[in-house]
Protein backbone atom coordinates (compact mmCIF):
# COMPACT_ATOMS: atom_id res chain seq x y z
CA UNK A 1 -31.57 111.26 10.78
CA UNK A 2 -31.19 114.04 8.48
CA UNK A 3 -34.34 116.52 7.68
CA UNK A 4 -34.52 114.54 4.12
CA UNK A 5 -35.28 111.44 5.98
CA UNK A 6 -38.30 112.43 7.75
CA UNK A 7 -40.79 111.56 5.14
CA UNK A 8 -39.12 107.55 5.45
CA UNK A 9 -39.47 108.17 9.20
CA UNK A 10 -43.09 108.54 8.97
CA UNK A 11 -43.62 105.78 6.85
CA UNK A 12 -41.10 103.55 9.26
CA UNK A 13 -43.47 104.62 12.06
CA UNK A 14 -47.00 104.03 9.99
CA UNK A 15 -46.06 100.73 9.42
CA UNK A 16 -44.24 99.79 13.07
CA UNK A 17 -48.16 101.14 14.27
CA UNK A 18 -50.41 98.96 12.17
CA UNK A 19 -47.99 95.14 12.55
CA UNK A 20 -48.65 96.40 16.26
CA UNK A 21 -52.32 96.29 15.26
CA UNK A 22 -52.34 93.51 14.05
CA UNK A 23 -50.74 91.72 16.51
CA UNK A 24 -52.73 92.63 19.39
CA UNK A 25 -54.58 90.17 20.79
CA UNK A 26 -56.98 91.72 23.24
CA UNK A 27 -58.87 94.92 23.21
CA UNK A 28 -57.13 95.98 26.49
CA UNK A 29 -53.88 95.39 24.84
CA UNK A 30 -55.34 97.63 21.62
CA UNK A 31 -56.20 100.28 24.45
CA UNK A 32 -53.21 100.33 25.78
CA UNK A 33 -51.31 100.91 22.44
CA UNK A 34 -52.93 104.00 21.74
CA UNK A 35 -50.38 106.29 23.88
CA UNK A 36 -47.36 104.78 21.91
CA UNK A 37 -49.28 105.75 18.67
CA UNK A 38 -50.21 109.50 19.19
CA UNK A 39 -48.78 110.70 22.82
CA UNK A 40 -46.26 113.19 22.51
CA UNK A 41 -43.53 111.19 23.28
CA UNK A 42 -44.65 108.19 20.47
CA UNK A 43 -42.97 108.20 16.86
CA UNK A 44 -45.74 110.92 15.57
CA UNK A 45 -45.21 112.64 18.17
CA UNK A 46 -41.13 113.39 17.97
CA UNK A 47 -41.95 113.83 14.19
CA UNK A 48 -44.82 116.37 14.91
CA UNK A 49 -42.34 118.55 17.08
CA UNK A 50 -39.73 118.53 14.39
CA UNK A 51 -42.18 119.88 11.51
CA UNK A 52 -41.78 123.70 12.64
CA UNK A 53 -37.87 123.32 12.00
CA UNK A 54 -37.97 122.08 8.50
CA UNK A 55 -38.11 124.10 5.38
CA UNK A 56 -41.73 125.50 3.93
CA UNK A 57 -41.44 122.85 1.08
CA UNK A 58 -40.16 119.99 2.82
CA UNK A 59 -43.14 121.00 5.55
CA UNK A 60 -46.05 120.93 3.51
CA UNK A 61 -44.84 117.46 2.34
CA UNK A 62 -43.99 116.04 5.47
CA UNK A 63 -47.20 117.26 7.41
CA UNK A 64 -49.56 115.89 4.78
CA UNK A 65 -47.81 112.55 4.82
CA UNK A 66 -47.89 112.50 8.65
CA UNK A 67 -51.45 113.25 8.34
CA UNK A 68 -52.16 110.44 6.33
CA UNK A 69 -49.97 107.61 8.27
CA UNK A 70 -51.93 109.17 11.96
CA UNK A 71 -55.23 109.04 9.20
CA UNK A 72 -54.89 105.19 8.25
CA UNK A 73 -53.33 103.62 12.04
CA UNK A 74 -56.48 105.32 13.63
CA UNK A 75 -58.70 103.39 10.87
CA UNK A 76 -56.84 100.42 11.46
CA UNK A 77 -57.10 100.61 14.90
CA UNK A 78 -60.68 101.17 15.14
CA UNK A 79 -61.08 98.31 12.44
CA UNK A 80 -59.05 96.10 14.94
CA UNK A 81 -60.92 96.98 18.06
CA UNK A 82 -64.21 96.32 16.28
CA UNK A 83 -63.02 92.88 15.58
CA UNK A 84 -61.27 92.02 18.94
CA UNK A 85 -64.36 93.44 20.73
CA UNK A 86 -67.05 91.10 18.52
CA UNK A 87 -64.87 88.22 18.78
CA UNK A 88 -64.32 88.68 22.90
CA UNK A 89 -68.40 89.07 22.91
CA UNK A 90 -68.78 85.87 20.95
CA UNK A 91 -66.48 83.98 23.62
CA UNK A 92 -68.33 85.74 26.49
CA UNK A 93 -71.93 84.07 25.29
CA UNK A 94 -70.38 81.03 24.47
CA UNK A 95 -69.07 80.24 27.83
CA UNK A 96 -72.46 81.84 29.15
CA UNK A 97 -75.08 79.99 27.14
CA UNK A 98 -76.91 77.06 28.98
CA UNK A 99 -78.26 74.22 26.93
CA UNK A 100 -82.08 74.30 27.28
CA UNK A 101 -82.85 71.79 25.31
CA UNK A 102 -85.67 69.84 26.54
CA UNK A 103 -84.81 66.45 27.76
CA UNK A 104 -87.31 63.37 27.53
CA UNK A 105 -86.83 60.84 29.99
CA UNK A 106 -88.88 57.65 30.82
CA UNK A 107 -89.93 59.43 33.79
CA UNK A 108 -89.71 63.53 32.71
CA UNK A 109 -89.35 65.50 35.65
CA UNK A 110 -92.50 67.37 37.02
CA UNK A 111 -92.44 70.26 39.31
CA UNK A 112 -95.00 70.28 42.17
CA UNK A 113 -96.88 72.83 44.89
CA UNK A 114 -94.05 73.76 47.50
CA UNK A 115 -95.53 72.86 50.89
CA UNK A 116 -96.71 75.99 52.22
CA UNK A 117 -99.18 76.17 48.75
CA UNK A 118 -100.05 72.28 49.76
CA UNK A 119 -101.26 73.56 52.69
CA UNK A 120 -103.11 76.46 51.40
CA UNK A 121 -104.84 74.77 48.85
CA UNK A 122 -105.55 71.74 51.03
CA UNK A 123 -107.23 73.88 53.63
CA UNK A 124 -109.36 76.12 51.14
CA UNK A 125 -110.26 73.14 49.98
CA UNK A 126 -111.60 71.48 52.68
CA UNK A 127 -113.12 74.76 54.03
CA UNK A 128 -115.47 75.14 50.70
CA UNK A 129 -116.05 71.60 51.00
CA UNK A 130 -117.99 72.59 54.24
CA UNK A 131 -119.52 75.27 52.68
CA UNK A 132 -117.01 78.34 53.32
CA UNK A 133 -116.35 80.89 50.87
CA UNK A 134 -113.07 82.29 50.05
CA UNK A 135 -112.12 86.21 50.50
CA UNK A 136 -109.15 88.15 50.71
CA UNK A 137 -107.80 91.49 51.13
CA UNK A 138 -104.84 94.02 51.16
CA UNK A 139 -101.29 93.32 52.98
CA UNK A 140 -101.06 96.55 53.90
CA UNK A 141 -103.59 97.78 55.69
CA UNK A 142 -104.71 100.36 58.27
CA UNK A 143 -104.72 100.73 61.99
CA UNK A 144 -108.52 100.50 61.89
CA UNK A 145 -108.87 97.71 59.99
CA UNK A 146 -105.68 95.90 61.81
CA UNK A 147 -106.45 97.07 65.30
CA UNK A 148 -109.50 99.62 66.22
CA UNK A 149 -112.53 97.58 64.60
CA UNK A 150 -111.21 94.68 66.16
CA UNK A 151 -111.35 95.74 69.61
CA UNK A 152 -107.52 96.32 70.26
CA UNK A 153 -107.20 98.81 73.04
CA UNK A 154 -105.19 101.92 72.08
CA UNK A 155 -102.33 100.64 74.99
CA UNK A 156 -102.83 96.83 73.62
CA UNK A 157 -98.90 95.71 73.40
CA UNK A 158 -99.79 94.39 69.75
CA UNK A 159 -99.14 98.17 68.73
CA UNK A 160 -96.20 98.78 69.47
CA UNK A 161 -93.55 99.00 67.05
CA UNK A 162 -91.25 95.80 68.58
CA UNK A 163 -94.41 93.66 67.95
CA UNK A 164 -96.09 95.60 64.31
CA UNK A 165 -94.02 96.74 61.72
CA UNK A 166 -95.10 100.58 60.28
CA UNK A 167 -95.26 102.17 57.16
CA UNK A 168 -94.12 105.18 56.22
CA UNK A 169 -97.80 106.36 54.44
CA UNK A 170 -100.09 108.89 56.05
CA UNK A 171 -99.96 109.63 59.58
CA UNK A 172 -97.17 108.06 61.53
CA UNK A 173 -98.59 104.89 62.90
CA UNK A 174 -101.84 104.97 60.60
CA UNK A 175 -100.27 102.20 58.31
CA UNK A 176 -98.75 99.08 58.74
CA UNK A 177 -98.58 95.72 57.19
CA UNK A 178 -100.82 93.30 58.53
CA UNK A 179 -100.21 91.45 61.72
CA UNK A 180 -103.02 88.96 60.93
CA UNK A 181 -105.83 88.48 58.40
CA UNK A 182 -108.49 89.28 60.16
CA UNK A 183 -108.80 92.93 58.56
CA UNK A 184 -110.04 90.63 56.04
CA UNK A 185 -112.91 89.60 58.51
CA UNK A 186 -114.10 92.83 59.17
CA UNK A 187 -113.88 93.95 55.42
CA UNK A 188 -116.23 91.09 54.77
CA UNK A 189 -118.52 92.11 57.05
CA UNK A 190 -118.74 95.78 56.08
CA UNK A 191 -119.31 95.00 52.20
CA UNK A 192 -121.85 92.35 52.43
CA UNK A 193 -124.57 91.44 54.94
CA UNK A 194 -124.98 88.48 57.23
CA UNK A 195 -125.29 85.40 56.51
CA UNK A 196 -121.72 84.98 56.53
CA UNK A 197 -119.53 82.24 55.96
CA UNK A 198 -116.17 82.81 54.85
CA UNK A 199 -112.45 81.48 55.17
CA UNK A 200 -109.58 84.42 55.01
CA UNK A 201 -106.24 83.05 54.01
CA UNK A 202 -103.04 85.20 53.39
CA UNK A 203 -99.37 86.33 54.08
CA UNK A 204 -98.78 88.16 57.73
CA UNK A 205 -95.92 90.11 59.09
CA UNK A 206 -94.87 90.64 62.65
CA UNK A 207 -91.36 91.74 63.78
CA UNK A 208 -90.69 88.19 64.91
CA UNK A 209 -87.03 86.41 65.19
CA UNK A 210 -86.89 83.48 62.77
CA UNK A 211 -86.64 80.18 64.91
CA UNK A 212 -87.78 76.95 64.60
CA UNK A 213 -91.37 77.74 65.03
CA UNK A 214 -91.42 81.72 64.33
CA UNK A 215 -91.32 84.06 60.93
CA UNK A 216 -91.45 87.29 60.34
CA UNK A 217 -93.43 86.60 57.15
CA UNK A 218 -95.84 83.93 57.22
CA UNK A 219 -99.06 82.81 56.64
CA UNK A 220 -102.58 82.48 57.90
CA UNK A 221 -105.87 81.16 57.48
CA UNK A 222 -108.98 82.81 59.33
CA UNK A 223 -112.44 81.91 59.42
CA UNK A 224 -115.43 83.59 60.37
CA UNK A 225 -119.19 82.99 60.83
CA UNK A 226 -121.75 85.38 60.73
CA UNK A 227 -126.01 84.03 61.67
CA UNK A 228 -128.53 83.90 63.45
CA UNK A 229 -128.09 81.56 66.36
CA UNK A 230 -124.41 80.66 66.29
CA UNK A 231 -123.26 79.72 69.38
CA UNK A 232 -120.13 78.10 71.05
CA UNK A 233 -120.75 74.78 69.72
CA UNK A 234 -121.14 75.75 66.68
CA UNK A 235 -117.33 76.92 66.84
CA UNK A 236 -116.78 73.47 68.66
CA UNK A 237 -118.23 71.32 66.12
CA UNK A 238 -116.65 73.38 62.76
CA UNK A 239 -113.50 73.08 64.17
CA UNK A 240 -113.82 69.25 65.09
CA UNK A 241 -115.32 68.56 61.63
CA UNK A 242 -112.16 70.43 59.86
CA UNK A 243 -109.26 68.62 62.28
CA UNK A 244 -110.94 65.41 61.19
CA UNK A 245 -111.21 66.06 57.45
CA UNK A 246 -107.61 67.96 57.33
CA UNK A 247 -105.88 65.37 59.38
CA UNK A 248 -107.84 62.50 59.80
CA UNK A 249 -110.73 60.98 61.52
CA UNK A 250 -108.34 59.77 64.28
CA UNK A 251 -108.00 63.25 65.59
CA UNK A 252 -109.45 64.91 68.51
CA UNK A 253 -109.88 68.40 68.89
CA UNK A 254 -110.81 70.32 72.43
CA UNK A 255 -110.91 73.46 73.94
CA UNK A 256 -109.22 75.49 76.25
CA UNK A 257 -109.97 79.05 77.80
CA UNK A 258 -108.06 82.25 76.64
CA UNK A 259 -108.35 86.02 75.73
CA UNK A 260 -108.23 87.83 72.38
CA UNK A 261 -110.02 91.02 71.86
CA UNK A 262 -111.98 90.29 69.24
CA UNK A 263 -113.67 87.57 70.43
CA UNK A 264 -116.08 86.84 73.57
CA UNK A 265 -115.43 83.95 75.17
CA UNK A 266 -112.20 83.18 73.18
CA UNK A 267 -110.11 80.17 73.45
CA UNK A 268 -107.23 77.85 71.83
CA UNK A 269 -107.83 74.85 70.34
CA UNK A 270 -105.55 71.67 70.16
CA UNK A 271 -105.45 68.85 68.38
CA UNK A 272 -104.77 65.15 69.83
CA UNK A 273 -101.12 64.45 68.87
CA UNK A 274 -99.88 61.06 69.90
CA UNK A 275 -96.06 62.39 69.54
CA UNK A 276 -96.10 65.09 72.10
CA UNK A 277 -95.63 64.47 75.96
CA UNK A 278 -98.92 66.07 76.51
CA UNK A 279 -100.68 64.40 73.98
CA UNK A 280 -101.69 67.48 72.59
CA UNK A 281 -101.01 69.97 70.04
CA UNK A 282 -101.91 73.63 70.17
CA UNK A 283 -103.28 74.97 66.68
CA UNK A 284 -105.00 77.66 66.84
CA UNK A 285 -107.23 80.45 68.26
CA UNK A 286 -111.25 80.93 68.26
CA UNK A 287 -113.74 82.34 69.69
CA UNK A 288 -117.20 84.08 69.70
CA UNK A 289 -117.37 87.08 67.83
CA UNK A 290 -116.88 90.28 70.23
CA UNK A 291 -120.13 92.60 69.99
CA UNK A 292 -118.00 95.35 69.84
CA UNK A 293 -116.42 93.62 66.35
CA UNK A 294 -119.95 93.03 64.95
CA UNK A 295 -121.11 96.89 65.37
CA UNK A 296 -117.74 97.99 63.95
CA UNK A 297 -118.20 96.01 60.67
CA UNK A 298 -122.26 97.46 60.80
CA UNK A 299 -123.97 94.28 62.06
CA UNK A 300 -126.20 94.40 65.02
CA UNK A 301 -124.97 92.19 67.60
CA UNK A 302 -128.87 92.15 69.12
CA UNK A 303 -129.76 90.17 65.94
CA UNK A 304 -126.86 88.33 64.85
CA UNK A 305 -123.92 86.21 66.34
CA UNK A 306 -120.98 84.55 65.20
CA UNK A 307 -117.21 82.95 65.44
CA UNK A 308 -114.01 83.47 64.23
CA UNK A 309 -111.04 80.95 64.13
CA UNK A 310 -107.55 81.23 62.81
CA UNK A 311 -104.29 79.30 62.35
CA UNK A 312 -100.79 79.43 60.50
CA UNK A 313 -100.74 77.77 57.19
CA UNK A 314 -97.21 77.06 57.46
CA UNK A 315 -97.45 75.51 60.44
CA UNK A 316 -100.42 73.53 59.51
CA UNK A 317 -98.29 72.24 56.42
CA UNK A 318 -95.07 71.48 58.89
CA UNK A 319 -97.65 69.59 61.27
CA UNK A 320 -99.20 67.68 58.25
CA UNK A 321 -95.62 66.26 57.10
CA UNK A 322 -93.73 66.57 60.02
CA UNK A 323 -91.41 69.13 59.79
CA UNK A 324 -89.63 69.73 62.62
CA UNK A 325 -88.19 73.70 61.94
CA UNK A 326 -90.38 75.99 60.40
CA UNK A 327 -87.26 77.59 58.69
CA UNK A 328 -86.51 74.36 56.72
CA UNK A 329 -89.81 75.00 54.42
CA UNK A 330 -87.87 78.93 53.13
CA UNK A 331 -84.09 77.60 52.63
CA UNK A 332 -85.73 76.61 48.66
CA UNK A 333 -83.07 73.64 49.49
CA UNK A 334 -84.48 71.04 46.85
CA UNK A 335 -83.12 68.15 48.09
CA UNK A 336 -85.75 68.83 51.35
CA UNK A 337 -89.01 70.26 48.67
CA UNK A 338 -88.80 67.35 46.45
CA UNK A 339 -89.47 64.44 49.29
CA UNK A 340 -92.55 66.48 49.34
């Protein structure tokens, strides 16, 4: 093509660009145009590297026209890749949008408690039905509050880090979240004084393997008394009084020795449980308030005396519709949530 020719060239290659445009039917296709439009080796670009040979007049004329065809197939393209892009966007939410329109049935479909909350609310329940009050406290606490005011020893095998899990705030070993909720216990008795009659309920953490009747998170309920006079049977007859009301009147409790080292004499109670081989059903552990415990949360053990109990929530709400694994109430499977 003679030297003449090259203002038709550009014009040949200005319109070549924008049917291209126009045709493209993706933005990724537009993208990959872009190269063939203004690379070196594309039509502007052979034009561009002819301009120095031609002659000053022919030059001017030829650059400003090549100007203007690169001008209008960028505007074009930009133009195009606004649309393709919108449109694309538009598809994308289509084929994402859910239909939340509200459906009314004969029968509309109700959400409910998931068991573990049942259980929770069943038990505080029942617990300020007797005349309990309801506290709580933090889930990550301190090594006094988890361990030194209740009477741990500093060997006790509860501290190590294969049974408590640490965390990384203060002094190494200083902070942890809480193996049980009886921090809760001893923050009651520090910010009020005796009488005391209060039910501790809250999430726990131990370094635990899942299994069948184990979590690493899970929950508890603690309760503890604080009066003049308590004694053992107290603790007998409370925890006889709440089997009966939480399970039934059928149900038997008794008592059986054991150690924990916050309480003096401790021991575990079962419940009577017609589908064991036994007969019986471990649920808990109680005991009499340590003397050590009271003096630690600034009540004199000379004047006052009480007892402390404490169970798993989620096993009282697998017991209570019998659930066989413990895991079964966290899969969130709702074909298993909604029988309940």
């Amino acid at each position: 093509m003679s030297d003449e020719r090259v203002i038709d060239e550009i014009a040949a290659a200005r319109t070549a660009a924008l049917a291209a445009i126009a045709d493209a039917g993706s933005s990724g296709a537009l993208a990959g145009m872009e190269p063939r439009f203004f690379g070196k080796t594309s039509d502007f670009g052979r034009i561009r590297s002819r301009l120095g040979q031609l002659d000053a007049e022919l030059r001017k004329d030829a650059g400003r026209a090549l100007h203007e065809a690169r001008g209008e197939v960028e505007s074009a393209l930009e133009a195009r890749r606004a649309e393709l892009e919108t449109a694309e966007r538009r598809a994308r939410l289509e084929a994402e949008r859910l239909d939340l329109t509200e459906v009314v049935a004969d029968r509309p479909l109700r959400g409910h408690y998931h068991l573990v909350s049942q259980a929770h609310r069943r038990l505080e329940d029942v617990f300020v039905g007797m005349g309990f009050t309801v506290a709580e406290g933090p889930e990550v606490e301190t090594e006094w509050f988890n361990f030194k005011a209740l009477n741990f020893a500093d060997d006790h095998p509860a501290r190590d880090m294969q049974d408590t899990i640490y965390v990384d705030l203060g002094e190494p070993g200083s902070t942890l979240l809480r193996t049980h909720t009886s921090p809760v216990q001893m923050r009651t008795m520090l910010a009020q004084d005796p009488p005391i009659y209060v039910v501790c309920p809250g999430r726990t953490f131990r370094r635990d393997t899942a299994d069948a009747t184990h979590m690493p998170v899970f929950h508890q309920i603690e309760g503890l008394v604080v009066d003049r006079g308590i004694t053992f049977a107290d603790l007998a007859g409370t925890l006889d009084e709440f089997v009966k009301a939480f399970f039934g009147a059928e149900r038997t409790t008794r008592l059986r020795p054991s150690y924990f080292p916050f309480t003096e004499p401790s021991a575990e109670f079962d419940i009577s449980d017609p589908t064991t081989r036994s007969g019986w059903l471990e649920l808990g552990g109680c005991g009499m308030v340590h003397p050590n415990v009271l003096a630690a949360g600034g009540i004199d053990p000379e004047e006052w005396t009480g007892f402390a109990f404490g169970f798993g929530t989620d096993r009282m709400g697998k017991i209570f519709h019998g659930v066989d694994d413990l895991r079964a109430l966290w899969t969130n499977d709702v074909r298993f949530l909604r029988q309940f």
